[in-house]
N, C-alpha and C. Protein backbone atom coordinates (compact mmCIF):
# COMPACT_ATOMS: atom_id res chain seq x y z
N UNK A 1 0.83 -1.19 0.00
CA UNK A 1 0.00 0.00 0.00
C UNK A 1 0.88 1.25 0.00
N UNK A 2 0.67 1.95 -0.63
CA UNK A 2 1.03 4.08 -0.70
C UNK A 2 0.88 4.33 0.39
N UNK A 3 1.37 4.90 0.59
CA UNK A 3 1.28 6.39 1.74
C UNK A 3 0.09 6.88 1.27
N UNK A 4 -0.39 6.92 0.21
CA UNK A 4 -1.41 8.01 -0.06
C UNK A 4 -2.50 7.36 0.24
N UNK A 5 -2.66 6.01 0.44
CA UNK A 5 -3.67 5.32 0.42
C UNK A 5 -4.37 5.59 2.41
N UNK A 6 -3.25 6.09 2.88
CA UNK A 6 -3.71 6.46 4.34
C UNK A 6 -4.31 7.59 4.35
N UNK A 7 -5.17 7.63 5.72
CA UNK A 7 -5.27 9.12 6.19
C UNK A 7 -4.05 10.21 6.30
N UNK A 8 -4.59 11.70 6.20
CA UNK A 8 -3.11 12.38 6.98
C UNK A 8 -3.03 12.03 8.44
N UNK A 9 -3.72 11.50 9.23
CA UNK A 9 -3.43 11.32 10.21
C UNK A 9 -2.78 9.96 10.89
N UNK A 10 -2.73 8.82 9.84
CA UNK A 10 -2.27 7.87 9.92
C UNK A 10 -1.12 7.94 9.15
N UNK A 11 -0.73 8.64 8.31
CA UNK A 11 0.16 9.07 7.70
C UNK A 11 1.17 9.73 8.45
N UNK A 12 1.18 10.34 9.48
CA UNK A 12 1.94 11.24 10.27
C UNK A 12 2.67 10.46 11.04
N UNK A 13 1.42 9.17 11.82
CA UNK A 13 1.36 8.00 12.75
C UNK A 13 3.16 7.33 12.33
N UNK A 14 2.62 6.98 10.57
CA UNK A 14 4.10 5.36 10.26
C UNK A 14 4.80 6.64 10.00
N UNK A 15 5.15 7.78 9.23
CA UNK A 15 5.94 8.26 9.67
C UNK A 15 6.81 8.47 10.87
N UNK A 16 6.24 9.21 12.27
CA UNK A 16 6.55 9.29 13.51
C UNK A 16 7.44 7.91 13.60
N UNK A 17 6.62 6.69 13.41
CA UNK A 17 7.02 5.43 13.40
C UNK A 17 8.86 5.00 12.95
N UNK A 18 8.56 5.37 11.86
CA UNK A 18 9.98 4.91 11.31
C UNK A 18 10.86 5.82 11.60
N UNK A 19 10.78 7.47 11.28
CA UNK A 19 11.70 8.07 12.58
C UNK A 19 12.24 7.82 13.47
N UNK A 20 11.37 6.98 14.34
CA UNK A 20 11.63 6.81 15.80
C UNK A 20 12.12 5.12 15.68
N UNK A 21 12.19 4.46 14.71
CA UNK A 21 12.20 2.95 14.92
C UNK A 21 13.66 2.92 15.51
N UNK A 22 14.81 3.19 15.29
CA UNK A 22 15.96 2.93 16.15
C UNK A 22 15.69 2.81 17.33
N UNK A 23 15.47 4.30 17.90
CA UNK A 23 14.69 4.04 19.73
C UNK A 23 13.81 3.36 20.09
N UNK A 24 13.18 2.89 18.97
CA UNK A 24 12.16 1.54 19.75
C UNK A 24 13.40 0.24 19.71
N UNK A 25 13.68 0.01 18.81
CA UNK A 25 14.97 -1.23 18.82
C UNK A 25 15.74 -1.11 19.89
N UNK A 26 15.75 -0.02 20.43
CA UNK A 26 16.97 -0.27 21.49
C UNK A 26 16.48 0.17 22.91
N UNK A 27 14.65 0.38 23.14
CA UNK A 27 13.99 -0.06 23.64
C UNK A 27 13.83 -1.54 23.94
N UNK A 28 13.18 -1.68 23.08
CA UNK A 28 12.85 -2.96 23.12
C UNK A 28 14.58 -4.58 23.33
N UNK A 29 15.68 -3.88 23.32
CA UNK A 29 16.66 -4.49 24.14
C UNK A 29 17.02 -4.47 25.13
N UNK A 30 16.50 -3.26 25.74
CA UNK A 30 16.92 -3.17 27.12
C UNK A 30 15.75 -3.99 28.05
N UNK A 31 14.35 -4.12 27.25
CA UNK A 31 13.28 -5.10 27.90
C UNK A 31 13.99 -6.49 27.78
N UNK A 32 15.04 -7.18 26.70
CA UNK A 32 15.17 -8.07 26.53
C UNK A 32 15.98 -8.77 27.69
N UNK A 33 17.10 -7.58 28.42
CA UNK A 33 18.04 -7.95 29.23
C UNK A 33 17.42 -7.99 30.03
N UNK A 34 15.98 -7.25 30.84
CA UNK A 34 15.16 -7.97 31.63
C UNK A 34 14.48 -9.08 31.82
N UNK A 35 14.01 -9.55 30.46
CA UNK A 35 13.57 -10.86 30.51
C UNK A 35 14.82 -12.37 29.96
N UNK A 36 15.81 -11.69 29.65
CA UNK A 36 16.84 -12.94 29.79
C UNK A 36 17.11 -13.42 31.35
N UNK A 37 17.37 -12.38 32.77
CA UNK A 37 17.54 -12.60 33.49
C UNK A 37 16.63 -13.80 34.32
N UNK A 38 15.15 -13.64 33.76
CA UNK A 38 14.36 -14.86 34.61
C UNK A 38 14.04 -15.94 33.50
N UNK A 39 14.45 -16.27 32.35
CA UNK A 39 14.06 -17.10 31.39
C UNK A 39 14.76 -18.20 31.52
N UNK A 40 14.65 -19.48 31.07
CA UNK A 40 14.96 -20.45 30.97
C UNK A 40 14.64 -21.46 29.73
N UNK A 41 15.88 -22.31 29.75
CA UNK A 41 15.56 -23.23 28.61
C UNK A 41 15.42 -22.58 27.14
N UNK A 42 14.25 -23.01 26.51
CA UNK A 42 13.86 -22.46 25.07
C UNK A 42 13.70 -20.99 25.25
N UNK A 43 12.97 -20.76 25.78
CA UNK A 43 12.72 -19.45 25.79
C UNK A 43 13.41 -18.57 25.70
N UNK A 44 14.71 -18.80 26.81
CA UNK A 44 16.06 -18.40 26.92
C UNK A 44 16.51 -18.51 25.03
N UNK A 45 16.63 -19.50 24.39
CA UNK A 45 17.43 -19.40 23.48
C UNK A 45 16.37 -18.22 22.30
N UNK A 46 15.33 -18.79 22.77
CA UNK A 46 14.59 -17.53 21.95
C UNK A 46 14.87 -16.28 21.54
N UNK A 47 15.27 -15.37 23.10
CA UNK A 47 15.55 -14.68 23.53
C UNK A 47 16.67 -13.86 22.56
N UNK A 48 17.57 -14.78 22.64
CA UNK A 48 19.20 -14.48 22.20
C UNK A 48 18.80 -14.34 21.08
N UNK A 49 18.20 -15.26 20.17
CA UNK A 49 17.98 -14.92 18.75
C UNK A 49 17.32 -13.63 18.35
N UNK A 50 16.01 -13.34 19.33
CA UNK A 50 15.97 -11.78 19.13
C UNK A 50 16.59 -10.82 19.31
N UNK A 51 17.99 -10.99 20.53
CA UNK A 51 18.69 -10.36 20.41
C UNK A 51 19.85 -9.78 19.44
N UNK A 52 20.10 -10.80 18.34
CA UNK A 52 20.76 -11.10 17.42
C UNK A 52 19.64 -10.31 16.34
N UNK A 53 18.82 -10.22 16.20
CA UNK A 53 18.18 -9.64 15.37
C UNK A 53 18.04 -8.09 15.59
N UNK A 54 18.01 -7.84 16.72
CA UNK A 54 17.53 -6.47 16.90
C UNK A 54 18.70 -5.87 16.92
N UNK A 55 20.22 -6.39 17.50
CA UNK A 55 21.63 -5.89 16.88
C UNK A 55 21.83 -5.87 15.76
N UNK A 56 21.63 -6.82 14.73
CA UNK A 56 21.82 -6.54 12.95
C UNK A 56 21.24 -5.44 12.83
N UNK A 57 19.67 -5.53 13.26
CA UNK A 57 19.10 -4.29 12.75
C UNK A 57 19.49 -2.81 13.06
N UNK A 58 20.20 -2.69 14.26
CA UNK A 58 21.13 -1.99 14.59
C UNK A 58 22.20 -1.40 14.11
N UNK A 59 22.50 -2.10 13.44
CA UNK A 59 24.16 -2.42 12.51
C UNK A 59 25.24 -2.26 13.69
N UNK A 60 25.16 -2.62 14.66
CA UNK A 60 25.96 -3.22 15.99
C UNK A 60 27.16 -4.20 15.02
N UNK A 61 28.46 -3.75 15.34
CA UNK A 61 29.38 -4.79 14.41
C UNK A 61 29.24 -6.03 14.63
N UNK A 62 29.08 -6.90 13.54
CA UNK A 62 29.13 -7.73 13.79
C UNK A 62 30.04 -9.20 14.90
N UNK A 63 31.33 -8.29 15.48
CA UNK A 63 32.22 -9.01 16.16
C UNK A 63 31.52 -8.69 17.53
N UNK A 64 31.14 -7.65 17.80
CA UNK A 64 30.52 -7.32 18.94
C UNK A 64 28.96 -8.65 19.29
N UNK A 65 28.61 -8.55 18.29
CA UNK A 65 27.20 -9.44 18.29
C UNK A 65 27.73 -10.70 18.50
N UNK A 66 28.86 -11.24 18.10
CA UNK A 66 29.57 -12.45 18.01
C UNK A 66 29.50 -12.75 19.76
N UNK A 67 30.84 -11.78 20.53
CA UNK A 67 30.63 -11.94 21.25
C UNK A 67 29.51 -12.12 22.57
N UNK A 68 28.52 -11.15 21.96
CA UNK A 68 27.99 -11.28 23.03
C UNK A 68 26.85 -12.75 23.01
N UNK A 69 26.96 -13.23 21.69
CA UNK A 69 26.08 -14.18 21.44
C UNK A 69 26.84 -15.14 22.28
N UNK A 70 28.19 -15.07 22.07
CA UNK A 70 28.88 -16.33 22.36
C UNK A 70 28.92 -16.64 24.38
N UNK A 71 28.71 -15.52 24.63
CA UNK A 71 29.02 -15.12 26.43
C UNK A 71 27.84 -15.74 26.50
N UNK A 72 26.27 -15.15 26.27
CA UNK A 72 25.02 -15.06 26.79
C UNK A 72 25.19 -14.78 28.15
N UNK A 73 25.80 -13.53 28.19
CA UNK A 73 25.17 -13.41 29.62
C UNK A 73 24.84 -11.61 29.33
N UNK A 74 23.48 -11.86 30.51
CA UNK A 74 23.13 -10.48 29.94
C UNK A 74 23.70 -9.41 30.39
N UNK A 75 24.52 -9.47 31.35
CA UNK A 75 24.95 -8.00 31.68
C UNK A 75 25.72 -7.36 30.73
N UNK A 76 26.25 -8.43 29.98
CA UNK A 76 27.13 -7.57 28.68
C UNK A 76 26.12 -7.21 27.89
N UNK A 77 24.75 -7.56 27.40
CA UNK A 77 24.34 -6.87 26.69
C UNK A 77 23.73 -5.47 27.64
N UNK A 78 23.74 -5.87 28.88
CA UNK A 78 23.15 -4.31 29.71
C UNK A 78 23.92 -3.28 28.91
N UNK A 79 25.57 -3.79 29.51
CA UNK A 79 25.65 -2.18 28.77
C UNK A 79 26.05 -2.10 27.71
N UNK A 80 26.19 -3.03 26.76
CA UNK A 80 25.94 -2.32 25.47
C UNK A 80 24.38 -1.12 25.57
N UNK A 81 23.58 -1.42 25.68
CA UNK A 81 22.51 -0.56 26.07
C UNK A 81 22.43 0.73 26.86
N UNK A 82 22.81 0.38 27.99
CA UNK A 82 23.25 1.88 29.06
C UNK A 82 24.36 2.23 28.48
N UNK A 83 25.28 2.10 27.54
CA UNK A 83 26.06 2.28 26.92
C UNK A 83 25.40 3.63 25.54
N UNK A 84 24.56 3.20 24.94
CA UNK A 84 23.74 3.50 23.96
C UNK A 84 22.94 4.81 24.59
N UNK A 85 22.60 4.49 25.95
CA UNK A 85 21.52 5.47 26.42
C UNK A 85 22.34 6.60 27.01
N UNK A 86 23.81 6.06 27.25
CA UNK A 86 24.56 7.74 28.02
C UNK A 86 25.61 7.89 27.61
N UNK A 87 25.65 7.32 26.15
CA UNK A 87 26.86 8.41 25.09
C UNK A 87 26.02 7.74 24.34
């Protein structure tokens, strides 16, 4: 579908949207390092794979993603994140 095919007001909406999609991605990682901490099993590996996704989408270097895939532990991805949020 067009853009034109929206309202202007839904139009403004996926705009705002994709603007802002980085800060939701790196939102939505810092929820992840909360829920790696109580997960287990599958879920746990779930987890990591979204994490791996939401760093590509990032363009996070890839050696960095390496490692932290390879550690799984989340405090290294904490601060990559609080890292992100205070520089």
């Amino acid at each position: 579908m067009a853009l034109e095919d929206y309202t202007p007001y839904q139009q403004r909406v996926i705009k705002r949207y994709y603007r802002q999609r980085g800060q939701i991605a790196w939102q939505r990682l810092a929820e992840l390092v909360s829920e790696l901490y109580v997960a287990e099993g599958k879920k746990r590996e779930r987890l990591w794979q979204d994490v791996a996704a939401h760093l590509r989408a990032l363009e996070v270097p890839e050696a960095r993603i390496a490692h932290i895939l390879q550690q799984k532990d989340p405090q290294i991805l904490a601060r990559l994140v609080k890292e992100r949020f205070n520089g």
